[in-house]
Each structure stands twice: as C-alpha cells, then as structure tokens.
C-alpha atoms as a PDB file:
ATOM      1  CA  UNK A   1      -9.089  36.274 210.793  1.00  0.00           C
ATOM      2  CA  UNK A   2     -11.324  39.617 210.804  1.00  0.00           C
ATOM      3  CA  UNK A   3     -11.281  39.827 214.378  1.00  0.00           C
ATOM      4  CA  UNK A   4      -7.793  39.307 214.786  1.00  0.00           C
ATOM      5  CA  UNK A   5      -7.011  41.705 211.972  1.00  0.00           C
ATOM      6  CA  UNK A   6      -9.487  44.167 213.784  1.00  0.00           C
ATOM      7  CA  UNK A   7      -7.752  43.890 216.938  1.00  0.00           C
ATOM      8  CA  UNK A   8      -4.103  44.690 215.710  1.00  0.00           C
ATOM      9  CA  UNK A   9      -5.834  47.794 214.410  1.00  0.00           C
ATOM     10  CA  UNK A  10      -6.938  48.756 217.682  1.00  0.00           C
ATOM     11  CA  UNK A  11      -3.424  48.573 218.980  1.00  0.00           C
ATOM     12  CA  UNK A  12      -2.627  52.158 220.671  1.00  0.00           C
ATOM     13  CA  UNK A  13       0.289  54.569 218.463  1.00  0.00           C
ATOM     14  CA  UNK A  14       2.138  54.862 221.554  1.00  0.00           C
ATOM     15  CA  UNK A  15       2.181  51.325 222.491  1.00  0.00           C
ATOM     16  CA  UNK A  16       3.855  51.045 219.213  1.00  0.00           C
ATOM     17  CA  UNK A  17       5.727  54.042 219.357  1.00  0.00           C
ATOM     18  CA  UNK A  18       6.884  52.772 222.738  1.00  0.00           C
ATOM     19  CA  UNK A  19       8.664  49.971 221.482  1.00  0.00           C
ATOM     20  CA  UNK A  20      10.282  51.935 218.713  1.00  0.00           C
ATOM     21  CA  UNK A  21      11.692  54.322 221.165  1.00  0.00           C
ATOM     22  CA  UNK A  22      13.107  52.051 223.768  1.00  0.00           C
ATOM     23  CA  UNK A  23      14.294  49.639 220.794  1.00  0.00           C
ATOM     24  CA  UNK A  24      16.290  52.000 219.079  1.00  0.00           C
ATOM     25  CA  UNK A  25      17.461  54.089 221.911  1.00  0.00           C
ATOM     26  CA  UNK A  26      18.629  51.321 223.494  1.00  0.00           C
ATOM     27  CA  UNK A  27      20.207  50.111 220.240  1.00  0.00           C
ATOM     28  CA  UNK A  28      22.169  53.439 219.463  1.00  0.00           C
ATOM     29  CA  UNK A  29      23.271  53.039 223.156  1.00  0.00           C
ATOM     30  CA  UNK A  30      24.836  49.731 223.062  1.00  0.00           C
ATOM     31  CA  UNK A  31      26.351  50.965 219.939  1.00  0.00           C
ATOM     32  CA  UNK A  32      27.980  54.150 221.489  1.00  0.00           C
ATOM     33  CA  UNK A  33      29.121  51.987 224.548  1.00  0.00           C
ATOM     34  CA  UNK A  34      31.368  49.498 221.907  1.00  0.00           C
ATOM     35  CA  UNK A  35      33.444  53.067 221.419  1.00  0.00           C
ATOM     36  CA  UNK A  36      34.124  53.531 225.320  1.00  0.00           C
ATOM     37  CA  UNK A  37      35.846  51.512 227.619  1.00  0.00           C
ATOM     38  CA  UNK A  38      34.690  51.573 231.436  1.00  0.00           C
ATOM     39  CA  UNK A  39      35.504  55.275 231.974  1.00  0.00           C
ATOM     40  CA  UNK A  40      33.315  56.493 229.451  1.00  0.00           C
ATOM     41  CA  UNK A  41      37.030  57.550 227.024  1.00  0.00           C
ATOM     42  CA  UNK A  42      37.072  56.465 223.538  1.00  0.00           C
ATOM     43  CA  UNK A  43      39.281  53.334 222.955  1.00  0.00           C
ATOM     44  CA  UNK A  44      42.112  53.696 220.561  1.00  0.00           C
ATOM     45  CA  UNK A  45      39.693  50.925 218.282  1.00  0.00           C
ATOM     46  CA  UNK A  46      37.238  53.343 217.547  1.00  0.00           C
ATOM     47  CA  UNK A  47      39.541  56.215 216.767  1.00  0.00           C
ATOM     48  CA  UNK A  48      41.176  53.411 214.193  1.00  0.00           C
ATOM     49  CA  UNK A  49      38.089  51.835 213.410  1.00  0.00           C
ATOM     50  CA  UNK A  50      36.934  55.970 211.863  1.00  0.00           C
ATOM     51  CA  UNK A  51      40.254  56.272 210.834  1.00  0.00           C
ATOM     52  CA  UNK A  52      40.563  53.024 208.684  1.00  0.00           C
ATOM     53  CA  UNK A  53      37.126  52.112 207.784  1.00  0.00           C
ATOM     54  CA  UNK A  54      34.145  54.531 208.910  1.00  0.00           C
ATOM     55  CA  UNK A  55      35.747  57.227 206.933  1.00  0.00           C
ATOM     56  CA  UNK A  56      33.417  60.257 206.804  1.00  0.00           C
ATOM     57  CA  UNK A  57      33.950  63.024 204.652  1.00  0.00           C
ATOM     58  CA  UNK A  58      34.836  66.615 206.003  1.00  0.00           C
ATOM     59  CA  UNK A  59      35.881  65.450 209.814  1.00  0.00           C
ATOM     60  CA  UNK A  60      38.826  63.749 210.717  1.00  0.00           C
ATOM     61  CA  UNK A  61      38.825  60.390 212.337  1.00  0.00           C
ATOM     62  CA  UNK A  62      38.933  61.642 215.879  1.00  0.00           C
ATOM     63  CA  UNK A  63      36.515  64.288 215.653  1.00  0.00           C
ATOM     64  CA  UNK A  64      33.673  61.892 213.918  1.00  0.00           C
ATOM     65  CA  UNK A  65      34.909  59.001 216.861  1.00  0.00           C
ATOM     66  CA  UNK A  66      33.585  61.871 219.348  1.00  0.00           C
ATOM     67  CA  UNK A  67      30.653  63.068 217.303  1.00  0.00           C
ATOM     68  CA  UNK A  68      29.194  59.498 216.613  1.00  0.00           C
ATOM     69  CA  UNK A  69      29.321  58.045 220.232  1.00  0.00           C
ATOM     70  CA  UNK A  70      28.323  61.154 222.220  1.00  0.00           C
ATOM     71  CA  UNK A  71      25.273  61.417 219.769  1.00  0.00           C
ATOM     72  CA  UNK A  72      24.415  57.555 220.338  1.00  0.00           C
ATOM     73  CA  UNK A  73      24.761  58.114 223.687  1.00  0.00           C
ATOM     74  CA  UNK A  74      22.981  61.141 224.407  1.00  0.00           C
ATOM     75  CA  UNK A  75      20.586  60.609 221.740  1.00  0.00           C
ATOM     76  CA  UNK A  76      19.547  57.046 222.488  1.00  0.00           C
ATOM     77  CA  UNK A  77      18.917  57.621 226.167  1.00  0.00           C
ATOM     78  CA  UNK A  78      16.551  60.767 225.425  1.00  0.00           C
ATOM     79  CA  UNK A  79      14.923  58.770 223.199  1.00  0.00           C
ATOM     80  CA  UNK A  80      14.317  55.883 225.876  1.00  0.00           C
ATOM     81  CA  UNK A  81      13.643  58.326 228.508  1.00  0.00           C
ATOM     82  CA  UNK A  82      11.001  60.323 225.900  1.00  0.00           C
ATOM     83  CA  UNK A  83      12.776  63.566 225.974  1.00  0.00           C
ATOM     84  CA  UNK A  84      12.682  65.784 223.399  1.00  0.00           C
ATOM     85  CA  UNK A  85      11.820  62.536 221.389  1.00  0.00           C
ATOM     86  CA  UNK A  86      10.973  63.658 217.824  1.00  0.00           C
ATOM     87  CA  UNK A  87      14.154  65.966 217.430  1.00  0.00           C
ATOM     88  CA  UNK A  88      16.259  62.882 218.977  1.00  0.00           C
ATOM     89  CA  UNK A  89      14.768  60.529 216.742  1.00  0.00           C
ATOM     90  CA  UNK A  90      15.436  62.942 213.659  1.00  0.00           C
ATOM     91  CA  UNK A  91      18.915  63.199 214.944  1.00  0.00           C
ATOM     92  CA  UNK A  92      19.538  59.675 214.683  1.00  0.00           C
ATOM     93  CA  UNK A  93      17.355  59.376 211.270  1.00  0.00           C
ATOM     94  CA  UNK A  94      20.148  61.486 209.977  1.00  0.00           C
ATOM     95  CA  UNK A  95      22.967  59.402 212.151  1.00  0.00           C
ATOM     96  CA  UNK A  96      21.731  56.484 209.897  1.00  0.00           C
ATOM     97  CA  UNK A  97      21.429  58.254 206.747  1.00  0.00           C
ATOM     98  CA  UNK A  98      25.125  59.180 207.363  1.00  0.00           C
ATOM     99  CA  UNK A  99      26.258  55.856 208.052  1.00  0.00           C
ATOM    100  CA  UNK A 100      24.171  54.280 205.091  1.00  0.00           C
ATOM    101  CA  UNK A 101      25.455  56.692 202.262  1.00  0.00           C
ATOM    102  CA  UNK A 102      29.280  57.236 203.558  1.00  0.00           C
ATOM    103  CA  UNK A 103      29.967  53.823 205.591  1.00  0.00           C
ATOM    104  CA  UNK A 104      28.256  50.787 205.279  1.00  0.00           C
ATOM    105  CA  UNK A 105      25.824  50.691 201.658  1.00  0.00           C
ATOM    106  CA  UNK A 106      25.680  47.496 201.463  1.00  0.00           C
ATOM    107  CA  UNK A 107      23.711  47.020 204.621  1.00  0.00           C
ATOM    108  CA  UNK A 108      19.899  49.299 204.019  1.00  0.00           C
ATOM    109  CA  UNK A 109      18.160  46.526 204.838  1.00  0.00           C
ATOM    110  CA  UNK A 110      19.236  47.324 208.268  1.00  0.00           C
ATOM    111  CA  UNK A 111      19.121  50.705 207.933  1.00  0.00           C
ATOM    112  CA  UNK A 112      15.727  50.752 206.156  1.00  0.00           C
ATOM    113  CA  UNK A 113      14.590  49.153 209.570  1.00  0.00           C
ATOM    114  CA  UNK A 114      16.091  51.788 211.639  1.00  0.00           C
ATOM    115  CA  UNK A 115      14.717  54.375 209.459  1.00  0.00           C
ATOM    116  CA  UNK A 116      10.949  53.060 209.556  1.00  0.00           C
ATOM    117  CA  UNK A 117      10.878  53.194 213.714  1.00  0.00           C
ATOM    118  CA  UNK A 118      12.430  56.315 213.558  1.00  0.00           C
ATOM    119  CA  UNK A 119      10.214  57.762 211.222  1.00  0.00           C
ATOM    120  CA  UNK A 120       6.702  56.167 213.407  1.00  0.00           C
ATOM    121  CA  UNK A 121       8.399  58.168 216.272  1.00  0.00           C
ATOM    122  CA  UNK A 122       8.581  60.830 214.074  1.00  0.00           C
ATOM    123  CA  UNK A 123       5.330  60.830 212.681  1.00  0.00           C
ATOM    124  CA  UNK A 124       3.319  59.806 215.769  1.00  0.00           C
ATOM    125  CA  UNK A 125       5.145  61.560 218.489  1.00  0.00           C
ATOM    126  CA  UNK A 126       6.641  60.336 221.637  1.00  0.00           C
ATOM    127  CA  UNK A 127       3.588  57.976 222.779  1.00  0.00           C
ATOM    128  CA  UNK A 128       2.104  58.027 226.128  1.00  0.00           C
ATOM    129  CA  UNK A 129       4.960  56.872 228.525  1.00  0.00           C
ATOM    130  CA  UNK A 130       7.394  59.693 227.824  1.00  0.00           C
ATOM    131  CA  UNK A 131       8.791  62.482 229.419  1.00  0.00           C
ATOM    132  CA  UNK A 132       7.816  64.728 226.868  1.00  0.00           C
ATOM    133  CA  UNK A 133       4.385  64.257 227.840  1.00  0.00           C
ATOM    134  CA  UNK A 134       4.283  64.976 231.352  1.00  0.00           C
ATOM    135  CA  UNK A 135       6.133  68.186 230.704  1.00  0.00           C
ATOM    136  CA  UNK A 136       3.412  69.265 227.915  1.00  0.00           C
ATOM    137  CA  UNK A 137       1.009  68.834 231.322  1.00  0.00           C
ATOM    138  CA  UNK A 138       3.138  70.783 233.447  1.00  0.00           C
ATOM    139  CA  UNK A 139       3.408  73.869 230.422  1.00  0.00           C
ATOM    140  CA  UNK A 140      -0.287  73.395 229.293  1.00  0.00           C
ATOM    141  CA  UNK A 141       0.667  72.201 225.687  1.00  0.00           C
ATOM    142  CA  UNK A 142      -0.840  69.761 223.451  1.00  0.00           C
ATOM    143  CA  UNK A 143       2.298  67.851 222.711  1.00  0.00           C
ATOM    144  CA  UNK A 144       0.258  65.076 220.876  1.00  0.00           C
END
C-alpha cells in the first residue's frame, strides 16, 4: 500500500492538469454545441430554454443564449488547446458559479466537480502539453 500510495504522489501536475483541461474543455464544448444547430446559429430551443428556465438576471434571454455558448465554445477549446489556459479556466470558474447561484442550485455536486478541475488548472498552470508553454519558450518567460 506505501508504494502504491508513493507512486500516485509521484504523478506529474501536468499530467493531472492535462486531464482537467481536455475534460472540461471538451465538456463546456459539447455543452455550447447543444445551443447550435449545424451552422454554428443558435436554435430557437436555447433562446427559449434562457428565456423560460436559465433566467439570468440583468440580460435578456437572447443576449445570455449568445454570451453562454460563444464562451463555452471559445473558452473550452482554448482550454483544450492550452491557450491562455488559466484566464480560460477562470472564465469558466465564473461560467459555473453563474449557473450554480442563478440556474440550477440544486445540482453543486456537479458544479463542485467542475469547480475543483478548474481551480487545479488554476492553481498549477496549464501543464506541460499546452500551447501556453511553447509560447513562454518562444518569449523567454517562465510561464510555470
């Protein structure tokens, strides 16, 4: 049990970090391509679906519609990719905040799972197999 215990410890941040980027990013993408149809226009659904029972405060259906499914879009594939990966991953920290506190309460379990890979991006950077660190090689920065 020791060495086995000793040996998860040795796993590497960024193959963890890995995982939690291409997991969620890919995640948040499937979820911003249920509000599309096949030429990338939001379906009358999702503009009811904000309308009816997304509801969040201070936008109107249509503009929230937009703002949710270009961020999971746009978002989730930078996060995949490793681009700009901690400000992505905040960005979608706060898309689940949002849809935790004004949407869907009952469901933190879920979100409290979102929220922890998010945060290990967060807190450990993008990992090793990003984008984000071959362009800290190309500008000389330590992007750790």
């Amino acid at each position: 049990y020791c060495a086995l215990v000793k040996r998860l410890k040795a796993t590497p941040d960024g193959l963890m970090v890995l995982m939690a980027r291409v997991g969620m990013g890919a995640f948040f993408v499937r979820a911003g391509q249920t509000k599309v149809d096949s030429k990338f226009t939001i379906t009358d659904t999702t503009v009811y679906l904000f309308r009816e029972e997304y509801q969040v405060p201070l936008l109107s259906p249509e503009v929230a519609a937009y703002m949710a499914t270009i961020t999971e879009h746009m978002l989730g594939f930078l996060l995949i990719i490793g681009l700009t990966t901690r400000l992505s991953a905040l960005g979608l920290l706060a898309l689940t905040i949002i849809i935790e506190v004004f949407v869907y309460p009952a469901s933190w379990p879920d979100h409290l799972l979102w929220a922890a890979a998010l945060m290990l991006i967060l807190a450990r950077g993008p990992g090793w197999l990003a984008a984000d660190q071959g362009l800290c090689k190309i500008f000389g920065k330590n992007c750790g």
